[in-house]
C-alpha atoms as a PDB file:
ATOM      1  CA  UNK A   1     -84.029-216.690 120.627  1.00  0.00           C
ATOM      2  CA  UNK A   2     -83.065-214.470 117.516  1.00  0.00           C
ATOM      3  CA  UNK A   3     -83.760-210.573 118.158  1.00  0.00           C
ATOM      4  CA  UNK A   4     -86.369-211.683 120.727  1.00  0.00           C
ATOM      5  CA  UNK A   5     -85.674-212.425 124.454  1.00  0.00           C
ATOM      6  CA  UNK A   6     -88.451-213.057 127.235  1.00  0.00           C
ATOM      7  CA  UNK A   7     -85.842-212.457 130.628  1.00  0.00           C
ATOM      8  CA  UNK A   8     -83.083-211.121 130.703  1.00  0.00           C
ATOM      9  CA  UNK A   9     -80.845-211.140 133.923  1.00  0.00           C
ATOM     10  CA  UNK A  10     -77.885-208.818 134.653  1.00  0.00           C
ATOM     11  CA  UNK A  11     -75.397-209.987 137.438  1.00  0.00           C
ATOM     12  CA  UNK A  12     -73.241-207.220 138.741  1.00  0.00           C
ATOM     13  CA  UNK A  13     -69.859-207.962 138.406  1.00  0.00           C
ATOM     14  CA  UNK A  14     -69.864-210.260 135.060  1.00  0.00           C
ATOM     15  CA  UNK A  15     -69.783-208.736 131.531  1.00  0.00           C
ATOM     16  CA  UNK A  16     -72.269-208.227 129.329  1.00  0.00           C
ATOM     17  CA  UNK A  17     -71.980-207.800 124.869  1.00  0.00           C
ATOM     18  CA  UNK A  18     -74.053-207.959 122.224  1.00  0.00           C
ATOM     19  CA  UNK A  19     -73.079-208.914 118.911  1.00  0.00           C
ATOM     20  CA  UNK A  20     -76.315-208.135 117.573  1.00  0.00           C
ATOM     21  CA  UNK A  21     -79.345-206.093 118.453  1.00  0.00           C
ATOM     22  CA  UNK A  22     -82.398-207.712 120.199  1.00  0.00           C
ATOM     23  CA  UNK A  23     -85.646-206.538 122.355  1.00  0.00           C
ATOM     24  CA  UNK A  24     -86.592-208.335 125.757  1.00  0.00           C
ATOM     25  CA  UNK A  25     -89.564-208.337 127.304  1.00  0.00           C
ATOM     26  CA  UNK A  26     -87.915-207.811 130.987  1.00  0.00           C
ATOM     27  CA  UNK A  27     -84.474-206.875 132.241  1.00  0.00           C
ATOM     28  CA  UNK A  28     -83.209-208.066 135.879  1.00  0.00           C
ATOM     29  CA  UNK A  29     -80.394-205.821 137.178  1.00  0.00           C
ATOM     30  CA  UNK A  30     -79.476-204.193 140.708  1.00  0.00           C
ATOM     31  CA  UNK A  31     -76.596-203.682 142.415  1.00  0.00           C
ATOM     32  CA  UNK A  32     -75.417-202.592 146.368  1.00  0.00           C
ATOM     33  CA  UNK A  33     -74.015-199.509 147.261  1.00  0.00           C
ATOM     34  CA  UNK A  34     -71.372-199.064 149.614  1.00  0.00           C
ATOM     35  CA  UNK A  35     -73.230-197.202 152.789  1.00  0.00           C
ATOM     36  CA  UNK A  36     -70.286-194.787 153.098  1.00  0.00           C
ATOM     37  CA  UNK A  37     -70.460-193.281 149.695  1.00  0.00           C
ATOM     38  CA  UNK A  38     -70.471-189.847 149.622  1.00  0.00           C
ATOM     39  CA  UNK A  39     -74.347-189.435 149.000  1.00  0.00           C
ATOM     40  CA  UNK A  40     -74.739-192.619 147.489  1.00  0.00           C
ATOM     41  CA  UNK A  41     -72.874-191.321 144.608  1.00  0.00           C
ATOM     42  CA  UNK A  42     -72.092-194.013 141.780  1.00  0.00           C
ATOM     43  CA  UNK A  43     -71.225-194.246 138.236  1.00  0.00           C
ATOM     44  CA  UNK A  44     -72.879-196.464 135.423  1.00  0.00           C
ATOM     45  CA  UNK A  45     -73.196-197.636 132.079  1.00  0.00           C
ATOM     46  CA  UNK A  46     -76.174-200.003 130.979  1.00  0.00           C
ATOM     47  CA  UNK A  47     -76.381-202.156 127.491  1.00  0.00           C
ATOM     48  CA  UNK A  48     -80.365-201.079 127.284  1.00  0.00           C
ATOM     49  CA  UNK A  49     -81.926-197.380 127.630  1.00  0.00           C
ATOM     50  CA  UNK A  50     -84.538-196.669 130.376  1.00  0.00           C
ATOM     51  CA  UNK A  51     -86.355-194.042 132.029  1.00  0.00           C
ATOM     52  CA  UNK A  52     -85.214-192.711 134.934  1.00  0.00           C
ATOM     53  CA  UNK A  53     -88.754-192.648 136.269  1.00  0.00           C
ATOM     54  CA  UNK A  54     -88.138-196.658 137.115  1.00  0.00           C
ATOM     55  CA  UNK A  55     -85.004-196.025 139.064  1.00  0.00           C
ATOM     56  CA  UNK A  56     -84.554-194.897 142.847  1.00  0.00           C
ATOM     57  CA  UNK A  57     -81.881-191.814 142.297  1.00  0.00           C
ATOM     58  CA  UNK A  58     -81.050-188.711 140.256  1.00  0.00           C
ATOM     59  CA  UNK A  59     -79.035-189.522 136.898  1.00  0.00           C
ATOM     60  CA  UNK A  60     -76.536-187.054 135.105  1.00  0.00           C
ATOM     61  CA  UNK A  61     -74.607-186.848 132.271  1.00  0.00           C
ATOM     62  CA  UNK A  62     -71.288-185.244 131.582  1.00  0.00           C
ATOM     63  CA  UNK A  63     -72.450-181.757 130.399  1.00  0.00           C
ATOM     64  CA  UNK A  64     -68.900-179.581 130.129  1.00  0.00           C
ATOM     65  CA  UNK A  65     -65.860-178.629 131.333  1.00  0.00           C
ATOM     66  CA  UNK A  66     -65.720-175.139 132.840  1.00  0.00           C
ATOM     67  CA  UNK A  67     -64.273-172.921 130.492  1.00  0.00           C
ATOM     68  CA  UNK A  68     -61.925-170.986 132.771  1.00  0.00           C
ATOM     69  CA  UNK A  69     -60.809-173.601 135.145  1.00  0.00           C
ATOM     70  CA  UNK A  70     -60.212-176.879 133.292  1.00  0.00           C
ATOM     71  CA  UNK A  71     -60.293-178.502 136.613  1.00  0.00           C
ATOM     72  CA  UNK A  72     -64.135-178.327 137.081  1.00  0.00           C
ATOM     73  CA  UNK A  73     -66.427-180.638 135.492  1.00  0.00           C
ATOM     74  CA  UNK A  74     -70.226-180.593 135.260  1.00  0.00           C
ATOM     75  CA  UNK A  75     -72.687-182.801 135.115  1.00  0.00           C
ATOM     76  CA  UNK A  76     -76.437-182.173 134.387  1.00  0.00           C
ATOM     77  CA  UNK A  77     -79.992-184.128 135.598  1.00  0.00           C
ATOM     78  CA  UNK A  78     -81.511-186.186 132.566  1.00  0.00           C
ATOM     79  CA  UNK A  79     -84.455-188.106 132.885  1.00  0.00           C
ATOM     80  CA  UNK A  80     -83.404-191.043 130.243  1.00  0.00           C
ATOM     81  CA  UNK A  81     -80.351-193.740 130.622  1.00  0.00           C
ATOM     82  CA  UNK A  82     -78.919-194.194 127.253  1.00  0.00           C
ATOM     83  CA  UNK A  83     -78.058-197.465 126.185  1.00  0.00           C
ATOM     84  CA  UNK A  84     -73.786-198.143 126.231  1.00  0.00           C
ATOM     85  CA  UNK A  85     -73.537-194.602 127.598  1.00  0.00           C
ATOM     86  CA  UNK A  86     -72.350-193.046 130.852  1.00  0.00           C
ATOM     87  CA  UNK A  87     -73.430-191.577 133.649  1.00  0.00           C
ATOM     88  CA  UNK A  88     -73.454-191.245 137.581  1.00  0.00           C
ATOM     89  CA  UNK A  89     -76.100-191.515 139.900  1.00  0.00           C
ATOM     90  CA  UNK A  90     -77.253-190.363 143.301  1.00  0.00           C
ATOM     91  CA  UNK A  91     -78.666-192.640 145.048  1.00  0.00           C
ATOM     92  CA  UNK A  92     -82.291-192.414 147.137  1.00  0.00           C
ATOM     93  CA  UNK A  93     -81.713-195.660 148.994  1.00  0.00           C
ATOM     94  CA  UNK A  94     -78.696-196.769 151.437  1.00  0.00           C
ATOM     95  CA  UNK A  95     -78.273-200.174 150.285  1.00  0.00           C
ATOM     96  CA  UNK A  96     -79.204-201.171 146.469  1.00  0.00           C
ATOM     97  CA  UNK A  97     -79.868-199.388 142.888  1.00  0.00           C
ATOM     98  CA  UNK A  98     -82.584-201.139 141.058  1.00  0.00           C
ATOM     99  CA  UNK A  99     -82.135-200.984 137.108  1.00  0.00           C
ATOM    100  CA  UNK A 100     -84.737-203.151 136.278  1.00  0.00           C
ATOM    101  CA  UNK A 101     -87.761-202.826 133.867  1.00  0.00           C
ATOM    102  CA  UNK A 102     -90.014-204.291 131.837  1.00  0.00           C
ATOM    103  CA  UNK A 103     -91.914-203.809 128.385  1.00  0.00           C
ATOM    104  CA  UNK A 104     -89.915-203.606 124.589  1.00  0.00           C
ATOM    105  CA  UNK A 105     -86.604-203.184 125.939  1.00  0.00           C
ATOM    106  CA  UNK A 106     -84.147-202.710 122.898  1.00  0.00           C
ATOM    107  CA  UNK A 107     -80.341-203.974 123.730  1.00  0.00           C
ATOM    108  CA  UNK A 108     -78.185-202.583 120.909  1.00  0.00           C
ATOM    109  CA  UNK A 109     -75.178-204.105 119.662  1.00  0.00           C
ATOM    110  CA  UNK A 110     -72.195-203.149 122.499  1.00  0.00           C
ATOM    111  CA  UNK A 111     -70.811-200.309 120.711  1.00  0.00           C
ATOM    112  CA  UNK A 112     -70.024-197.943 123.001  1.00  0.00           C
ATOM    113  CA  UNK A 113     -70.761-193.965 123.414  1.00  0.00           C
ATOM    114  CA  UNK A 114     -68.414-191.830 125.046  1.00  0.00           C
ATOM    115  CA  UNK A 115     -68.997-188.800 125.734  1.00  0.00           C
ATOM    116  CA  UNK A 116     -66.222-185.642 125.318  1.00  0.00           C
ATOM    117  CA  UNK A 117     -65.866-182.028 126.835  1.00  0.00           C
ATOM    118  CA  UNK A 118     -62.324-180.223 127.091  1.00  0.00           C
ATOM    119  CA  UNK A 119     -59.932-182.317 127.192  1.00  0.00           C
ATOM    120  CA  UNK A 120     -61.569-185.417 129.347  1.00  0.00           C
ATOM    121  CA  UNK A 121     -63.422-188.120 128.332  1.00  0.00           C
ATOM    122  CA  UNK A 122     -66.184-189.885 130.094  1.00  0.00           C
ATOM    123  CA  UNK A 123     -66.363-193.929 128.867  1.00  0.00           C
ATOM    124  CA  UNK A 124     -68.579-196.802 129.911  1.00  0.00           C
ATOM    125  CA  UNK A 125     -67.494-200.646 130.355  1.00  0.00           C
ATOM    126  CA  UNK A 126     -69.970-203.433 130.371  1.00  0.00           C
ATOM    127  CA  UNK A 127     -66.880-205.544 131.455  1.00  0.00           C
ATOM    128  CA  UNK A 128     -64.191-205.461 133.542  1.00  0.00           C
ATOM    129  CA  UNK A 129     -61.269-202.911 132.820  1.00  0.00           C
ATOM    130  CA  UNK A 130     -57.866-204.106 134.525  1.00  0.00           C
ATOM    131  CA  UNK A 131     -56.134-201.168 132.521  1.00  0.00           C
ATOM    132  CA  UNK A 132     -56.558-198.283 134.090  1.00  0.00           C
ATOM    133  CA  UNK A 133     -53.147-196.519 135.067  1.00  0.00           C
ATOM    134  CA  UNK A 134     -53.968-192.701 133.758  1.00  0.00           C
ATOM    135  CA  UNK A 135     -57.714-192.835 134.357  1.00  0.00           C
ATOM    136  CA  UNK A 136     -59.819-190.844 136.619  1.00  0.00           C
ATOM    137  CA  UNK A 137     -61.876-193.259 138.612  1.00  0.00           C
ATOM    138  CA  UNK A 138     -64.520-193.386 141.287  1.00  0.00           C
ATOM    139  CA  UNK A 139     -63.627-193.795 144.539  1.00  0.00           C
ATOM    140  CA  UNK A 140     -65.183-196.418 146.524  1.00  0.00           C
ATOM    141  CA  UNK A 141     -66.392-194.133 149.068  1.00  0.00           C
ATOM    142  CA  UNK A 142     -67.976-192.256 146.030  1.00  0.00           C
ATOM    143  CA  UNK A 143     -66.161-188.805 147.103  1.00  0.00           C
ATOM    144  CA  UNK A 144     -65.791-188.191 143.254  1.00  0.00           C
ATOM    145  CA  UNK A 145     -62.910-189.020 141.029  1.00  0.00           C
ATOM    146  CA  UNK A 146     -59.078-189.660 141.043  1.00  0.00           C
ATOM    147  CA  UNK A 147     -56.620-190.196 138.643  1.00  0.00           C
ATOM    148  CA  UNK A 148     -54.446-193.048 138.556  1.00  0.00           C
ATOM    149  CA  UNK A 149     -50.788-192.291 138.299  1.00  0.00           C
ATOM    150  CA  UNK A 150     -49.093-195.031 140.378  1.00  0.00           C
ATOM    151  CA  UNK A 151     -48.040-198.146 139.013  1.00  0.00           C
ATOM    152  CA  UNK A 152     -49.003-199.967 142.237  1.00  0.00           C
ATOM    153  CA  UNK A 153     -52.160-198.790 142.764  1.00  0.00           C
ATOM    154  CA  UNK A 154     -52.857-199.304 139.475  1.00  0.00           C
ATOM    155  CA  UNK A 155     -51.712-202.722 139.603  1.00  0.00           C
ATOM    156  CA  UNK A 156     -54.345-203.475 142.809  1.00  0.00           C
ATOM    157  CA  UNK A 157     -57.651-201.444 140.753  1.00  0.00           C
ATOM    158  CA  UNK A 158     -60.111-202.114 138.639  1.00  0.00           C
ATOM    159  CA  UNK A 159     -63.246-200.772 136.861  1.00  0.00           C
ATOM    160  CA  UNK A 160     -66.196-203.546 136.916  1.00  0.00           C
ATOM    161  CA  UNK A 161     -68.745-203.858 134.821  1.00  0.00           C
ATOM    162  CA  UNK A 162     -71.648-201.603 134.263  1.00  0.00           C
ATOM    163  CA  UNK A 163     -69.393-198.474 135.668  1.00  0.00           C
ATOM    164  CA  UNK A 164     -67.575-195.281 133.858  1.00  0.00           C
ATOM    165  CA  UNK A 165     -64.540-193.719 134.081  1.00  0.00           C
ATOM    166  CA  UNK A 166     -62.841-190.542 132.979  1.00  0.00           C
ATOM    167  CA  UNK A 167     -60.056-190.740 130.343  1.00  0.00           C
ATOM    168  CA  UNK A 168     -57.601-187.370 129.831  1.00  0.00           C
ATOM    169  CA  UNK A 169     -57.450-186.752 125.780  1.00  0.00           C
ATOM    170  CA  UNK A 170     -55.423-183.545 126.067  1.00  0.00           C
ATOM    171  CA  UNK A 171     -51.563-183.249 125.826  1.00  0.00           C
ATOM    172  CA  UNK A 172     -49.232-183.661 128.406  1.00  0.00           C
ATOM    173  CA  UNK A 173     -51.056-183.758 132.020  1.00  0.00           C
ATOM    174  CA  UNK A 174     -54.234-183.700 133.220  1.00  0.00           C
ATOM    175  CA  UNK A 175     -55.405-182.045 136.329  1.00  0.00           C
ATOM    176  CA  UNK A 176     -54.417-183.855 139.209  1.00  0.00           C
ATOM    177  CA  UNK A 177     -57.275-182.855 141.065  1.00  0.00           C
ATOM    178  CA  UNK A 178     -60.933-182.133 139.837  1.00  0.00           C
ATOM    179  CA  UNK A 179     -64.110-180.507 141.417  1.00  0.00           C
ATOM    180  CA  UNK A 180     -67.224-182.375 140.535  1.00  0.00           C
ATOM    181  CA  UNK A 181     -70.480-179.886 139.534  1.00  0.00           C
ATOM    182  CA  UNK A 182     -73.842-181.719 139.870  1.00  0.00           C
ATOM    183  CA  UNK A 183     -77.226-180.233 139.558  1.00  0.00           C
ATOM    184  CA  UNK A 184     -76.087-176.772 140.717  1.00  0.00           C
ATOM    185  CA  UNK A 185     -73.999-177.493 143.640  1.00  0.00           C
ATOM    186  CA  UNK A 186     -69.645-178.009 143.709  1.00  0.00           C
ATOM    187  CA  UNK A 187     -68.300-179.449 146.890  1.00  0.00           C
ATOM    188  CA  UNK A 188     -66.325-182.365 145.937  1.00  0.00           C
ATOM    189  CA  UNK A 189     -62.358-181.384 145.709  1.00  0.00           C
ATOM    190  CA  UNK A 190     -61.424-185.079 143.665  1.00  0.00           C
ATOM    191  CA  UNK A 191     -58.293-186.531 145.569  1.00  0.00           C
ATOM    192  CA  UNK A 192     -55.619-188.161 143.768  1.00  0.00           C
ATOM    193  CA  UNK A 193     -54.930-191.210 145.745  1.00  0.00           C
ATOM    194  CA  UNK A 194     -57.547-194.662 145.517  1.00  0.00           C
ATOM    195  CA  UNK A 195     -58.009-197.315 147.492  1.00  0.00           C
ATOM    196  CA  UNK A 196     -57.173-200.448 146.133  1.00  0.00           C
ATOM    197  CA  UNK A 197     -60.065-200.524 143.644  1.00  0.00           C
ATOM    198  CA  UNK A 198     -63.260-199.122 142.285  1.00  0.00           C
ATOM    199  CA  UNK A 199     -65.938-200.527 144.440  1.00  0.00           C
ATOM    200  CA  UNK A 200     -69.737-198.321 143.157  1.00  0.00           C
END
């Protein structure tokens, strides 16, 4: 193969690294969404770049903490997946999110970018993360985020692959609960208690 690949296919689910750059002709990748989630609303994190033309939904990136409450976080509309980056998504259809293209698509080594406001981080994971008491994750119903801080539930979650996750960088605390901004609107109050693991 060397830095040239005709197919490549993404299962949802199973990791993904590169230990060297290399360009494919076509990239395979979808995955469901649970029909519950709070408009469709998921996170991810993709080993290639790609337009946001190609897929079915809005896509934002972590744009800043507000500056007076800590507690709020915004996210802005951007027209371009980066590749090893985060993001979330809003999904236009009920049941699937379609991440495939085709053309020169460049897969970078896996060396990821995280991306930093305030005092919370917002990471990618191309595999699974079992480790996750501390973290802010997505609930499965997609109502925003929550932070883990019991040892049981954290013991029954996990991130999968392809998803993101907010890490607190500050000292002591974090907020226990945090109002997601998206393209001009607030409305989700993050609760602190998860189900048993990260679903979207």
């Amino acid at each position: 193969v060397g830095t040239v690949a005709g197919k490549i296919q993404l299962t949802d689910g199973y990791p993904f690294c590169s230990t060297k750059s290399f360009t494919a002709g076509e990239v395979a990748y979808s995955r469901a969404i649970n029909h519950s989630a709070n408009n469709h609303l998921a996170s991810v994190c993709l080993p290639y770049s790609i337009n946001t033309e190609n897929i079915s939904g809005d896509v934002y990136r972590f744009a800043q903490v507000d500056s007076d409450k800590g507690s709020i976080i915004k996210f802005e509309k951007v027209n371009e997946i980066n590749a090893n980056t985060p993001y979330l998504i809003t999904a236009n259809e009920t049941n699937a999110i379609d991440f495939s293209t085709t053309g020169s698509i460049l897969f970078p080594i896996t060396e990821m970018t995280d991306v930093t406001h305030g005092n919370y981080t917002f990471k990618g994971t191309l595999a699974k993360k079992t480790d996750v008491m501390d973290l802010y994750l997505l609930n499965a119903d997609g109502s925003g985020f929550g932070v883990v801080d019991d040892e049981e539930i954290a013991a029954n979650s996990w991130i999968p692959s392809f998803r993101a996750y907010i890490e607190y960088t500050g000292t002591g605390n974090g907020a226990k609960t945090l109002s997601l901004d998206y393209d001009g609107a607030t409305g989700y109050t993050i609760p602190v208690i998860l189900p048993e693991a990260l679903q979207i």
